[in-house]
C-alpha atoms as a PDB file:
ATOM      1  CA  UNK A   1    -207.282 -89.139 164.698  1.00  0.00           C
ATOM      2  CA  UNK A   2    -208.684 -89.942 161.218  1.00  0.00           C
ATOM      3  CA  UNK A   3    -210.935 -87.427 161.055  1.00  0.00           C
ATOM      4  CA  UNK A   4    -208.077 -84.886 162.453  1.00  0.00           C
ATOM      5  CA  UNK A   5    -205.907 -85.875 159.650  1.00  0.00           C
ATOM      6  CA  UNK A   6    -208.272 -85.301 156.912  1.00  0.00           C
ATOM      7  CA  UNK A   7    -209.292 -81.831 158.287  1.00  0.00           C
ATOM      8  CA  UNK A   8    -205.046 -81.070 158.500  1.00  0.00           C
ATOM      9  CA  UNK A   9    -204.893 -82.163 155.050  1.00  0.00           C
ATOM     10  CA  UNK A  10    -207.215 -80.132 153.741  1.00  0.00           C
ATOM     11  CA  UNK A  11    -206.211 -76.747 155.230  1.00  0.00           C
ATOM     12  CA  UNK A  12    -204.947 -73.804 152.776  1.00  0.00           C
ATOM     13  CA  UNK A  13    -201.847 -72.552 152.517  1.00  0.00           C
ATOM     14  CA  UNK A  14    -201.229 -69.981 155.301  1.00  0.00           C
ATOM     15  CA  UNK A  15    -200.093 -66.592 155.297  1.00  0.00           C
ATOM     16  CA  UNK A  16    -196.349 -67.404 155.902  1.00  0.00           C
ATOM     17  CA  UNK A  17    -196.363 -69.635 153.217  1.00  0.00           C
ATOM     18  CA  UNK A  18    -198.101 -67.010 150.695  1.00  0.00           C
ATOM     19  CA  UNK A  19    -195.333 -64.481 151.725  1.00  0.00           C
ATOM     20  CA  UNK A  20    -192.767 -67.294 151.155  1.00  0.00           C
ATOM     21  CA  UNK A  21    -193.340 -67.676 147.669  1.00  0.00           C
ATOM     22  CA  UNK A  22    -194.140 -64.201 147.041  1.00  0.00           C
ATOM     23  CA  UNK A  23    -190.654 -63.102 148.333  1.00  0.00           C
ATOM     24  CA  UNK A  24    -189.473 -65.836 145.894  1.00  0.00           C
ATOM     25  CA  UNK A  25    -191.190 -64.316 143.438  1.00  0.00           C
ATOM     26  CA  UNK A  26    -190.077 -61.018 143.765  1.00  0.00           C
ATOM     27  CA  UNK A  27    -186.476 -62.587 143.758  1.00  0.00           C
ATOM     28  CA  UNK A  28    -186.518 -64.329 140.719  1.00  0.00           C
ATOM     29  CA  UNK A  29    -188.200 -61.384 138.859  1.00  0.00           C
ATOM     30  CA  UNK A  30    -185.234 -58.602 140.069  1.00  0.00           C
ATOM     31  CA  UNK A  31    -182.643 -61.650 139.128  1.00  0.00           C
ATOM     32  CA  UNK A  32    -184.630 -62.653 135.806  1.00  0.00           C
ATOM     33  CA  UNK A  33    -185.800 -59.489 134.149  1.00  0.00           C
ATOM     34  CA  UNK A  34    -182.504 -57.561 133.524  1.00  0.00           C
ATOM     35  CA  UNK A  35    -181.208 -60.790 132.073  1.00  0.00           C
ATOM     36  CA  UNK A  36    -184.022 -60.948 129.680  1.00  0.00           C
ATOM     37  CA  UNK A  37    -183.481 -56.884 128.842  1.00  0.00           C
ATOM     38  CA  UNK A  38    -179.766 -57.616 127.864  1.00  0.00           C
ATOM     39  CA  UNK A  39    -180.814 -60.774 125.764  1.00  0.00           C
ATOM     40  CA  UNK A  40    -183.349 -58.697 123.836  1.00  0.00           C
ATOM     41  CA  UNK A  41    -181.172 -55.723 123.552  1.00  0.00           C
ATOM     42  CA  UNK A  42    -178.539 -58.012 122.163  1.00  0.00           C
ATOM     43  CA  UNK A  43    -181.283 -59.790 120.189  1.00  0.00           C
ATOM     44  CA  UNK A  44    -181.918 -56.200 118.268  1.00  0.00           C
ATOM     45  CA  UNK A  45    -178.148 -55.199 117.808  1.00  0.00           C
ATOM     46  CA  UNK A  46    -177.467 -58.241 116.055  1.00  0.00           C
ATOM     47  CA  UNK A  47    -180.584 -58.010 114.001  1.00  0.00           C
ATOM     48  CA  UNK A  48    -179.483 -54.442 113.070  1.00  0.00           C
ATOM     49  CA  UNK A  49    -175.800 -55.187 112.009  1.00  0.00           C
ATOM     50  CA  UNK A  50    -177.245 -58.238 109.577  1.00  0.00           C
ATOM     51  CA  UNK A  51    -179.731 -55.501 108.452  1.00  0.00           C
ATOM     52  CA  UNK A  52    -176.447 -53.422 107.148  1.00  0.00           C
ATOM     53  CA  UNK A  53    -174.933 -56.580 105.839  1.00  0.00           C
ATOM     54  CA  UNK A  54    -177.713 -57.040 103.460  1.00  0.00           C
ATOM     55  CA  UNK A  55    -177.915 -53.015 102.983  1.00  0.00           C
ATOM     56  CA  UNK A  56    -174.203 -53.436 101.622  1.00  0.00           C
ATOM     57  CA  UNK A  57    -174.641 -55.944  99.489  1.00  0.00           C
ATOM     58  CA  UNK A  58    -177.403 -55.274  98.336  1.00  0.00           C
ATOM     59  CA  UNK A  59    -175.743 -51.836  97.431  1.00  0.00           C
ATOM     60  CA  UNK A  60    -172.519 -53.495  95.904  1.00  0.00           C
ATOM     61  CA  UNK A  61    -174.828 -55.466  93.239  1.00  0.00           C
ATOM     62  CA  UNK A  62    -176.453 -51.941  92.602  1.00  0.00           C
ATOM     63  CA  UNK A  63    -173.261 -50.086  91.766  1.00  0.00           C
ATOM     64  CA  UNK A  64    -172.387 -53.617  89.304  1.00  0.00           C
ATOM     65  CA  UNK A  65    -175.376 -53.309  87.411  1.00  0.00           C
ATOM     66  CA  UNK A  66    -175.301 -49.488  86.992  1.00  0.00           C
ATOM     67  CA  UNK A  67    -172.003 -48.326  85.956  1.00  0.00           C
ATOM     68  CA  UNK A  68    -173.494 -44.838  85.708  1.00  0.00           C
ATOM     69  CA  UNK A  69    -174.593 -44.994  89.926  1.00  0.00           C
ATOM     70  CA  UNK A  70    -170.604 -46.614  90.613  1.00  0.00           C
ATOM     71  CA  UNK A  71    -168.915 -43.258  88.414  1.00  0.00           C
ATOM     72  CA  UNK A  72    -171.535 -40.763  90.781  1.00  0.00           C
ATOM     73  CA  UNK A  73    -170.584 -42.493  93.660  1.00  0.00           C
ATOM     74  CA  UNK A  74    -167.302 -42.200  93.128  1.00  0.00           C
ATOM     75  CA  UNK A  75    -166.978 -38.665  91.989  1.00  0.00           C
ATOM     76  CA  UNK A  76    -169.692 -37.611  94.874  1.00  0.00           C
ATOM     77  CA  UNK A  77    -168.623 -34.673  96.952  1.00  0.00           C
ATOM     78  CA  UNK A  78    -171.491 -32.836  98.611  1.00  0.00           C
ATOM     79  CA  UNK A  79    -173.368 -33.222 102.194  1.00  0.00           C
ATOM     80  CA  UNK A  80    -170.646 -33.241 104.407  1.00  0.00           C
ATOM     81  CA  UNK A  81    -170.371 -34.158 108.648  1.00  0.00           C
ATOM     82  CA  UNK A  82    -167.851 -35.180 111.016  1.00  0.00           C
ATOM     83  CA  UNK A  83    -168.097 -38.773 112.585  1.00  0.00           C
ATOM     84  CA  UNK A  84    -166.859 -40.677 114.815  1.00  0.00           C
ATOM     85  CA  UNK A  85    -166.872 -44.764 115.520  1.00  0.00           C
ATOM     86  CA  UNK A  86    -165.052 -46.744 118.309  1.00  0.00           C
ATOM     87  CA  UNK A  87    -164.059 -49.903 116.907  1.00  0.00           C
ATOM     88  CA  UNK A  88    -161.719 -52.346 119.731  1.00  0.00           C
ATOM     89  CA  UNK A  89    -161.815 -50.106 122.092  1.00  0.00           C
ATOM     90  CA  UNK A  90    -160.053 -47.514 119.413  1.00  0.00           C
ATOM     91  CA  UNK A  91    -162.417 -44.369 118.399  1.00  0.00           C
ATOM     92  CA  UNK A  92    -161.650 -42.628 115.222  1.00  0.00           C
ATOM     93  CA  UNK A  93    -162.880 -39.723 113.695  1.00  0.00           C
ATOM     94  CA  UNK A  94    -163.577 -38.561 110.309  1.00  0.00           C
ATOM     95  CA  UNK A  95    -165.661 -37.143 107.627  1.00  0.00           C
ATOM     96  CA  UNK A  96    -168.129 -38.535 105.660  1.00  0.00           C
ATOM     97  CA  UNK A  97    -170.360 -37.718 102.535  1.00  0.00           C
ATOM     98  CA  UNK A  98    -173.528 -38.097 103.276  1.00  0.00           C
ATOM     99  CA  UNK A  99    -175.264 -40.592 100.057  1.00  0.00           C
ATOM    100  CA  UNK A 100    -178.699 -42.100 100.492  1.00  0.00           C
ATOM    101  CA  UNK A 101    -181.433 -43.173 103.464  1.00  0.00           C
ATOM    102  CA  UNK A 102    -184.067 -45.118 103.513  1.00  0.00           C
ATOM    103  CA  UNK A 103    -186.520 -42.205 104.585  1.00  0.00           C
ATOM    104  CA  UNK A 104    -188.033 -41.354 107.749  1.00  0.00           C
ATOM    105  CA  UNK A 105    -190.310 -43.146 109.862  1.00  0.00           C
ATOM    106  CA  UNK A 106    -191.986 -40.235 111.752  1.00  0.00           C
ATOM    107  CA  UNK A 107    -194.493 -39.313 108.485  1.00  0.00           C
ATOM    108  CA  UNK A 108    -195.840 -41.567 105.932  1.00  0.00           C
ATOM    109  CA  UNK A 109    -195.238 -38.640 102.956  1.00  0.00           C
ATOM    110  CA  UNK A 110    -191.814 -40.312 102.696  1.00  0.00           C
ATOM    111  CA  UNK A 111    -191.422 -43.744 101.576  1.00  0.00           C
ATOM    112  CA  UNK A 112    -189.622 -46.184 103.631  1.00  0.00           C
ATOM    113  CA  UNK A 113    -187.104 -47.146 100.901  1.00  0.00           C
ATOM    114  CA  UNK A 114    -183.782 -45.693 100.115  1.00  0.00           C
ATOM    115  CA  UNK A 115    -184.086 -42.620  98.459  1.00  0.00           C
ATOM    116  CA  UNK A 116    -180.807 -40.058  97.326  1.00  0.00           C
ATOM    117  CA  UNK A 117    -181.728 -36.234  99.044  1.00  0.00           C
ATOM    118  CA  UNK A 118    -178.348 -35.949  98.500  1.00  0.00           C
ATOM    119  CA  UNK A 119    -177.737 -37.555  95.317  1.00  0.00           C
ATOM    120  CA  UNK A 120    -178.840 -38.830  91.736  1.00  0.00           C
ATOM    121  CA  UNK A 121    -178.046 -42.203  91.251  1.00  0.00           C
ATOM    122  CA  UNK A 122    -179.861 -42.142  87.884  1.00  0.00           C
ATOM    123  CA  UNK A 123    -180.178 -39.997  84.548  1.00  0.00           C
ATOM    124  CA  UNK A 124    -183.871 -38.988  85.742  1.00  0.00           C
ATOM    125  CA  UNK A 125    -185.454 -37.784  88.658  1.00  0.00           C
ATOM    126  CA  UNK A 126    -186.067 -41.360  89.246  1.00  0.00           C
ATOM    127  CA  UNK A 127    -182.934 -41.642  91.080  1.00  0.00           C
ATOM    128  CA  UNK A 128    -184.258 -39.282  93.907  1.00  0.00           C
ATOM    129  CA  UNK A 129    -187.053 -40.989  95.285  1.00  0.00           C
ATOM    130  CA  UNK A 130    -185.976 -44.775  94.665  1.00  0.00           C
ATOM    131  CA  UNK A 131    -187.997 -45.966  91.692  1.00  0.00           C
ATOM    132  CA  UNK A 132    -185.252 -46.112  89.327  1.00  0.00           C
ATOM    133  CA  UNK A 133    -181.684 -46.683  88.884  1.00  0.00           C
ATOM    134  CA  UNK A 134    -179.214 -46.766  91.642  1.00  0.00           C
ATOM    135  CA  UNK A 135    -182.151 -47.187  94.149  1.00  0.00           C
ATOM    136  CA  UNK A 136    -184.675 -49.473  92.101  1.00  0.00           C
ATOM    137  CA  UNK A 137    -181.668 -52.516  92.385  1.00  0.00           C
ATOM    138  CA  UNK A 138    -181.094 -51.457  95.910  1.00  0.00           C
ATOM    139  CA  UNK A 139    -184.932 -51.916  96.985  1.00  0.00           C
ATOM    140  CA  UNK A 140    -185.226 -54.942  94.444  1.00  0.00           C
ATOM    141  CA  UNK A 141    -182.633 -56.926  96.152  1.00  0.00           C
ATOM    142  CA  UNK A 142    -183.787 -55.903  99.771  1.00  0.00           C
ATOM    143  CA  UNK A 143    -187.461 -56.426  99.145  1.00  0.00           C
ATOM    144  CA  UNK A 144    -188.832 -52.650  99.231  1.00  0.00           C
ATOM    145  CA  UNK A 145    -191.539 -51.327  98.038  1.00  0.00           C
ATOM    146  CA  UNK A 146    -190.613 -47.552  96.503  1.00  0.00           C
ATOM    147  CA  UNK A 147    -194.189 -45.838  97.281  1.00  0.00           C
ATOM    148  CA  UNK A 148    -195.188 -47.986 101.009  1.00  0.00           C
ATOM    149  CA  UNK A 149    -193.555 -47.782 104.045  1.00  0.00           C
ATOM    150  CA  UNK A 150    -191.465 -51.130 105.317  1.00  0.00           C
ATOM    151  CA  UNK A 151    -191.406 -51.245 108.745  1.00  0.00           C
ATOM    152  CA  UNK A 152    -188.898 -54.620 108.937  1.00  0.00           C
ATOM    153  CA  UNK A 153    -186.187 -52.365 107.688  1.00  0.00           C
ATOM    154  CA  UNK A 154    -185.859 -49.963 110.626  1.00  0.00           C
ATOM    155  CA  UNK A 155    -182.972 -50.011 113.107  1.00  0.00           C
ATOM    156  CA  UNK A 156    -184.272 -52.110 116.402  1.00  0.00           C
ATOM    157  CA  UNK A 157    -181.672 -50.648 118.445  1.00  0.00           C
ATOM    158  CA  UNK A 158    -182.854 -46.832 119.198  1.00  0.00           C
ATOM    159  CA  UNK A 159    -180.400 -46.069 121.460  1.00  0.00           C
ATOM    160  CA  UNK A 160    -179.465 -42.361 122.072  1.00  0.00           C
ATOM    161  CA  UNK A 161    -175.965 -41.623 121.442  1.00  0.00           C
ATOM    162  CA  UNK A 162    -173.962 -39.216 124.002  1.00  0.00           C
ATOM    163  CA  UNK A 163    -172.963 -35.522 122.659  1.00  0.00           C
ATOM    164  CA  UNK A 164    -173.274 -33.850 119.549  1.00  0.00           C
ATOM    165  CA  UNK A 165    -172.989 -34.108 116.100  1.00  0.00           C
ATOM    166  CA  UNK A 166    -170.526 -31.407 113.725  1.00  0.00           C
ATOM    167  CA  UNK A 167    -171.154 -30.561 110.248  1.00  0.00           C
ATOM    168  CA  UNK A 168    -168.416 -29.845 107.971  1.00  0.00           C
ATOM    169  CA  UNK A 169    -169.229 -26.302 108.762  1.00  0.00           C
ATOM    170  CA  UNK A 170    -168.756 -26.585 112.247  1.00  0.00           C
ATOM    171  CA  UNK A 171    -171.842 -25.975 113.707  1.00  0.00           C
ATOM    172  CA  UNK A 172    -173.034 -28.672 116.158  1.00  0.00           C
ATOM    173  CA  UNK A 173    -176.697 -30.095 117.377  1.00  0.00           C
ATOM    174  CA  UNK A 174    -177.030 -32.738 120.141  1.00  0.00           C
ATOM    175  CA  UNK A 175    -177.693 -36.070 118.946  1.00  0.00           C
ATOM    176  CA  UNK A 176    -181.397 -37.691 118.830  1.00  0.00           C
ATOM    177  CA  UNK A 177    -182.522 -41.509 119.266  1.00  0.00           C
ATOM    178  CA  UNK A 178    -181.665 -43.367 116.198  1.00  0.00           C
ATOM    179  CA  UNK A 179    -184.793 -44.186 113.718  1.00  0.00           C
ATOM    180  CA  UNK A 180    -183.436 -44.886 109.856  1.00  0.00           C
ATOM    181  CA  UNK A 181    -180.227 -46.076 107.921  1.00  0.00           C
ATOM    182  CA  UNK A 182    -177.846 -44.116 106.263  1.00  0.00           C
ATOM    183  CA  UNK A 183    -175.417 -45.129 103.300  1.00  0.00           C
ATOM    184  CA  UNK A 184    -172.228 -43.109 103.309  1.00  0.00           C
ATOM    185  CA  UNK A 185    -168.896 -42.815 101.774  1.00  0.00           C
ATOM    186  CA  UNK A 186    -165.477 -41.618 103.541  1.00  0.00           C
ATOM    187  CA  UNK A 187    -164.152 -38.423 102.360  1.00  0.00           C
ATOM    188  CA  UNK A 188    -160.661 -39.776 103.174  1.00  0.00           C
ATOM    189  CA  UNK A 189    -160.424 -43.223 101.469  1.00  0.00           C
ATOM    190  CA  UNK A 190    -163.469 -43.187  99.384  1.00  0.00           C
ATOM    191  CA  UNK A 191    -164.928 -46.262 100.862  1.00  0.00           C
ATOM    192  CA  UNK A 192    -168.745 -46.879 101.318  1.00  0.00           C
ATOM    193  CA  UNK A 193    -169.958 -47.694 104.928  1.00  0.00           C
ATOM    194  CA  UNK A 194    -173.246 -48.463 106.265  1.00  0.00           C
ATOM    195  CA  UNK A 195    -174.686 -46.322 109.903  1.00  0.00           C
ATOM    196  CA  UNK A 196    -177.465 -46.314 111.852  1.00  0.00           C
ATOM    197  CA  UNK A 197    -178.787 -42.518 111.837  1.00  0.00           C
ATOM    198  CA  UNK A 198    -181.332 -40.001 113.720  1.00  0.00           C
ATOM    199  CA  UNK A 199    -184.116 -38.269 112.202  1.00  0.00           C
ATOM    200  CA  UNK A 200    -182.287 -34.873 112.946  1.00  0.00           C
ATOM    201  CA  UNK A 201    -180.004 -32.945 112.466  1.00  0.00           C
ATOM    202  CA  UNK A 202    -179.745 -32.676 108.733  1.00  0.00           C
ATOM    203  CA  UNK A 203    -182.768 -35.252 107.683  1.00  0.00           C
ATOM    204  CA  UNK A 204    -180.539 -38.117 109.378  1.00  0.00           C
ATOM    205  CA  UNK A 205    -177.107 -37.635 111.073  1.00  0.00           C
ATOM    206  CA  UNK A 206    -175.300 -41.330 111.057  1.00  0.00           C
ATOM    207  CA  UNK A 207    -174.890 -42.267 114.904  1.00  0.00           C
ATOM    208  CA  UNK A 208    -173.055 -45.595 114.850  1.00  0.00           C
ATOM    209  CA  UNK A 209    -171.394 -47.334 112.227  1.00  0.00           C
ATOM    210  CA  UNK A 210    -172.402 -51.244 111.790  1.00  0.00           C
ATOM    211  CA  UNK A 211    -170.725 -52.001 108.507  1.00  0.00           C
ATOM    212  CA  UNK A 212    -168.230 -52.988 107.602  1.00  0.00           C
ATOM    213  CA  UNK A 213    -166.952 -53.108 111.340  1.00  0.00           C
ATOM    214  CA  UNK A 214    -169.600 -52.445 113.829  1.00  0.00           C
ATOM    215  CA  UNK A 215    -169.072 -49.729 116.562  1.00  0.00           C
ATOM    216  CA  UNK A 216    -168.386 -51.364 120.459  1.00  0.00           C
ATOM    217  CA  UNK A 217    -171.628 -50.474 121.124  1.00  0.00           C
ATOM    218  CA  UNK A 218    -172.936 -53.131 119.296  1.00  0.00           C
ATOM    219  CA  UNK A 219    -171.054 -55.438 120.539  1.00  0.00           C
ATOM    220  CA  UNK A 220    -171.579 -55.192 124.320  1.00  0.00           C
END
């Protein structure tokens, strides 16, 4: 009987066992891993919307310590699109002038930092490509470099918006995933908002709005 009960004790784990706990396995896994999507999918949406916190203020102390950048932005009137955010269940739309991005992340001839295509924030060409003025206060206060690319400062949340965007002269192109940030300001109240964008159309098209009151979408 001993020798019976050593030889029982020693015996594997048999096949309906193995089949047990891979059947578990496969369980947990279906129950566990879209959990752990959503939680990283929230994890990047709320990284993104304190990413346009920091873009705003670091923008407000820009336009205090260059009264010249605060007149321009004020006065601005040129790049033009239609927009559209859904804020409480409430979607509004409206236009929007497009102001400065940080750049695009599909070439390395364009700097990660925020640059004005659209705009002069500065007496000198400076102003256009971030290394002075407007832009040189911006970058300062949000830690970019003006000539090397920054990867921390690109959106995490890439997803792909529904439909199509309209320019202000009504011609339309369907909507890309989002790569870059976008600084904007409303042509009806003047305000300055901060939006994820896409790449194209128009060097980067703002998708969803995250400051100063995020679209639903980010707040699934």
């Amino acid at each position: 009987m001993n020798m019976f009960s050593r030889e029982n004790k020693n015996k594997g784990i048999s096949l309906i066992e193995l089949l047990i706990v891979i059947a578990i396995m496969a369980i947990l896994t279906g129950v566990l891993t879209p959990m752990f999507l959503k939680y990283v999918e929230k994890s990047r949406k709320a990284k993104d919307i304190y990413t346009a916190d920091q873009i705003a203020r670091a923008a407000n102390i820009a336009f205090v310590e260059n009264q010249e950048a605060y007149e321009a932005f004020k006065t601005f009137g040129g790049r033009k699109v239609n927009v559209s955010v859904t804020h409480n269940g409430v979607t509004r739309t409206y236009d929007v002038f497009l102001i400065a991005s940080n750049g695009t992340q599909s070439t390395n001839t364009v700097s990660n930092c925020f640059n004005g295509g659209e705009m002069h924030f500065a007496k000198t060409n400076e102003g256009k490509n971030g290394s002075g003025g407007f832009y040189a206060v911006m970058n300062r206060e949000l830690g970019l470099s003006t000539t090397e690319m920054n990867e921390s400062i690109i959106p995490k949340y890439k997803a792909k918006k529904e439909g199509e965007g309209i320019r202000a002269d009504g011609r339309t192109r369907e909507f890309t995933e989002v790569d870059r940030w976008r600084i904007v300001k409303r042509v009806d109240n003047g305000m300055m908002e901060i939006w994820v964008s896409q790449a194209n159309p128009w060097g980067g098209y703002p998708i969803y709005r995250l400051w100063p009151q995020p679209d639903d979408e980010y707040r699934k």
